[in-house]
N, C-alpha and C. Protein backbone atom coordinates (compact mmCIF):
# COMPACT_ATOMS: atom_id res chain seq x y z
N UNK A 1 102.04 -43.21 64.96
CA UNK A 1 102.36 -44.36 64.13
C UNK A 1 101.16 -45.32 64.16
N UNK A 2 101.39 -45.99 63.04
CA UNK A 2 99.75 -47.22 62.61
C UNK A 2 100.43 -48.28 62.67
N UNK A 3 99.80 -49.22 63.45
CA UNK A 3 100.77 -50.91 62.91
C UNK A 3 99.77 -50.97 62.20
N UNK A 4 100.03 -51.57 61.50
CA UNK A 4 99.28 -52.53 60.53
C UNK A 4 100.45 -53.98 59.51
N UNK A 5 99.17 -54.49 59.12
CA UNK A 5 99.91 -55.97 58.60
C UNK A 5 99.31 -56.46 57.07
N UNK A 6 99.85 -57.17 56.32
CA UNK A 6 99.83 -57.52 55.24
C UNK A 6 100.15 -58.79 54.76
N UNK A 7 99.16 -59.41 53.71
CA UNK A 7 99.74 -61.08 53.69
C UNK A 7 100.03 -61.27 52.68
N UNK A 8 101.57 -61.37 51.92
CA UNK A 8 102.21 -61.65 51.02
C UNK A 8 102.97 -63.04 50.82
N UNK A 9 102.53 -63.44 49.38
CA UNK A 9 102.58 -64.99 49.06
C UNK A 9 102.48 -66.05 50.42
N UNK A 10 101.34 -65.68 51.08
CA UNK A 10 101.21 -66.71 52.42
C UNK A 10 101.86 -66.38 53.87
N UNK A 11 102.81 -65.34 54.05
CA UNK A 11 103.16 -65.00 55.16
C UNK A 11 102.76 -63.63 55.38
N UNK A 12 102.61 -63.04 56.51
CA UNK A 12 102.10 -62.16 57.54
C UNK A 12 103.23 -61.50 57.76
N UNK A 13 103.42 -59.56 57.58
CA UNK A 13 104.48 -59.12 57.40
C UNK A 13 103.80 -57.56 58.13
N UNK A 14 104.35 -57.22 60.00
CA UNK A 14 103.90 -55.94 60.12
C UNK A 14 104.65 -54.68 59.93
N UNK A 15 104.45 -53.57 60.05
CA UNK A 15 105.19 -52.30 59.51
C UNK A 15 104.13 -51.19 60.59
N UNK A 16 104.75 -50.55 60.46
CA UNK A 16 104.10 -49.09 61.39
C UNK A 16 104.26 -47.86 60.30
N UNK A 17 102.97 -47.11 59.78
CA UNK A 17 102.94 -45.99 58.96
C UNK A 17 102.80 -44.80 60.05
N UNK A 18 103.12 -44.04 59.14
CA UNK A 18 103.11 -42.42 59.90
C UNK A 18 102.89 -41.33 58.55
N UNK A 19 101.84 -40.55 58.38
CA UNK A 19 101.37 -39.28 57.50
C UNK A 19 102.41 -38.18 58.35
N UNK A 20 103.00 -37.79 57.75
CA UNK A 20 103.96 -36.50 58.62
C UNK A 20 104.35 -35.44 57.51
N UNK A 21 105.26 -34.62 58.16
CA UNK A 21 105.28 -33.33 57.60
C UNK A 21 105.40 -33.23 55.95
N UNK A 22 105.18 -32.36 55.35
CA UNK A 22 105.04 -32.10 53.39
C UNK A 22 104.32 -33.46 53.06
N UNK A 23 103.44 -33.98 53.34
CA UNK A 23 102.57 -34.97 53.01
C UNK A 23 103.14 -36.35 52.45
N UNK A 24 104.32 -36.36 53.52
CA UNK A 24 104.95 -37.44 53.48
C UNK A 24 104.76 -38.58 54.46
N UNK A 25 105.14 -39.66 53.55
CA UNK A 25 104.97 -40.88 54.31
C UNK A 25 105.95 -41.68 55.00
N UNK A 26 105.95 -42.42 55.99
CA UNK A 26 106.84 -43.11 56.09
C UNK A 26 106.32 -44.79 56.54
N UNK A 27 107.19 -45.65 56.64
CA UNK A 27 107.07 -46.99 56.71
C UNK A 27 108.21 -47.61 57.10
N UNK A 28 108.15 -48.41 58.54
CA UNK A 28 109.08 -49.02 58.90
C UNK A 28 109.10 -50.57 59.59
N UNK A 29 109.98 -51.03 59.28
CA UNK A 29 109.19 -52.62 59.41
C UNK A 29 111.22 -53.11 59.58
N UNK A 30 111.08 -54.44 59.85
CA UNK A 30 111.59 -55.55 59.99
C UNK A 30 113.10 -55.14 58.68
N UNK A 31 112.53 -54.56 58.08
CA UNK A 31 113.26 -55.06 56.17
C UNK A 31 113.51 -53.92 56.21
N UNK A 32 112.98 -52.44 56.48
CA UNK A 32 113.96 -51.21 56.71
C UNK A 32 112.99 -50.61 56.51
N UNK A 33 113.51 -48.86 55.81
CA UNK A 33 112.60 -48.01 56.01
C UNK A 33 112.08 -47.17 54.87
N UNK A 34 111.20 -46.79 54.73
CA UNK A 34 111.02 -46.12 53.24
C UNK A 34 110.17 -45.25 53.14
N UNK A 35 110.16 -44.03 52.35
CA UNK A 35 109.08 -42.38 52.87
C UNK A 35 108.55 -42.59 51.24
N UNK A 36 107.68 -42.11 51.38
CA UNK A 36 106.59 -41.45 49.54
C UNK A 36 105.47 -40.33 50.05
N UNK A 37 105.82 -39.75 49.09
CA UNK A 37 105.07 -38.65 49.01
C UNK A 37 103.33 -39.04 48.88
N UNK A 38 102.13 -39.13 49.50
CA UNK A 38 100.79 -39.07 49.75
C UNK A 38 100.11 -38.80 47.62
N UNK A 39 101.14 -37.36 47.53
CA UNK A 39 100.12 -37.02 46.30
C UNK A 39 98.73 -37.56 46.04
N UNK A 40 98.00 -37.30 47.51
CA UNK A 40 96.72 -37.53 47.43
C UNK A 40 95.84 -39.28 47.64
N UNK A 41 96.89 -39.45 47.64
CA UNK A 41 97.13 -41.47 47.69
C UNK A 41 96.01 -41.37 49.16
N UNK A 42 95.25 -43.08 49.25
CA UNK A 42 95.18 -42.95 50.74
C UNK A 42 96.35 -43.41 51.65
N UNK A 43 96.80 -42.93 52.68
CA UNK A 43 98.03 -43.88 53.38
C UNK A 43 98.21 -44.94 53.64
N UNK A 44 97.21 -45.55 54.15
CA UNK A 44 96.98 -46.84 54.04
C UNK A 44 97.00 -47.86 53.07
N UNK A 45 96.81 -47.39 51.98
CA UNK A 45 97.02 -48.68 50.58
C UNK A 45 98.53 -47.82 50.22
N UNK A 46 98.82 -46.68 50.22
CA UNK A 46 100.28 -46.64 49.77
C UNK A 46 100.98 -47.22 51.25
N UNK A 47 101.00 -47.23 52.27
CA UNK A 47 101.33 -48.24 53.71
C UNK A 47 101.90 -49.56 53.42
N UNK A 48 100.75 -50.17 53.15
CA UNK A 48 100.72 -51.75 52.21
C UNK A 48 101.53 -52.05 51.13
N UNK A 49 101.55 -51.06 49.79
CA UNK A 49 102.00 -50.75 48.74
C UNK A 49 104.05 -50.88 48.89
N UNK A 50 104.00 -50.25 49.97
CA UNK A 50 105.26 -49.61 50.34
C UNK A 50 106.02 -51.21 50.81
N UNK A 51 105.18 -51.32 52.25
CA UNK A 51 105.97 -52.32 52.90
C UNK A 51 106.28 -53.34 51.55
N UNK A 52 105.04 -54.04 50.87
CA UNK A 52 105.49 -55.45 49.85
C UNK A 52 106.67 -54.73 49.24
N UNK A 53 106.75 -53.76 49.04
CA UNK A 53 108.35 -53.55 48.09
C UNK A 53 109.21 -53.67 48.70
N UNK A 54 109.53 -53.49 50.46
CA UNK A 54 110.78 -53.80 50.93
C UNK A 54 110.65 -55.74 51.17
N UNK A 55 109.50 -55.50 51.26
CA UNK A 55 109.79 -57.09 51.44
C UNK A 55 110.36 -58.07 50.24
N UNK A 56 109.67 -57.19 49.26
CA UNK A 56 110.26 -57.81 47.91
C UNK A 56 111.71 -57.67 47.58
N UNK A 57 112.08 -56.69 47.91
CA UNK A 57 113.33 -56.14 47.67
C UNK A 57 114.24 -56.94 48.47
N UNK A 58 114.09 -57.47 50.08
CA UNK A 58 114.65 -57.98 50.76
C UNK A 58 115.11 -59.66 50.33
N UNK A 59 113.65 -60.26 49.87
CA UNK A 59 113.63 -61.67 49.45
C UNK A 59 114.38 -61.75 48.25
N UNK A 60 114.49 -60.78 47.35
CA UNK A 60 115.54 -60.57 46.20
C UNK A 60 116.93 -60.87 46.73
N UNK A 61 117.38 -59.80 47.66
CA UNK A 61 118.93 -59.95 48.03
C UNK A 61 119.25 -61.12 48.84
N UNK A 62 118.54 -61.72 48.78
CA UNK A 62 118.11 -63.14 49.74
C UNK A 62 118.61 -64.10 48.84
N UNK A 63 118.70 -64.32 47.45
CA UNK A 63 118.43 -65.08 46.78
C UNK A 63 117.69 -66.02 46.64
């Protein structure tokens, strides 16, 4: 697993990636969990990519 971190609209948000089996991804953080397929992507910007959507997704059901 990778920690890594990301700064969305002003706050600091970490997640841990993992490249694993059928060139899948995964991402798990604070806000939950979520896999995508690599299709050649680097992991790291789909990593980033990934986490802002749960975070987005989270601040949504947030109202």
């Amino acid at each position: 697993m990778h920690a890594f971190e990301i700064d969305l609209d002003g706050c600091r948000y970490t997640g841990l990636w993992e490249a694993g089996a059928y060139d899948r991804l995964s991402v798990r953080s604070d806000f939950g969990t979520t896999y995508a397929y690599l299709d050649g992507r680097d992991p790291e910007t789909l990593a980033h990519s990934l986490l802002a959507q749960l975070v987005r997704r989270d601040q949504r059901r947030a109202g």
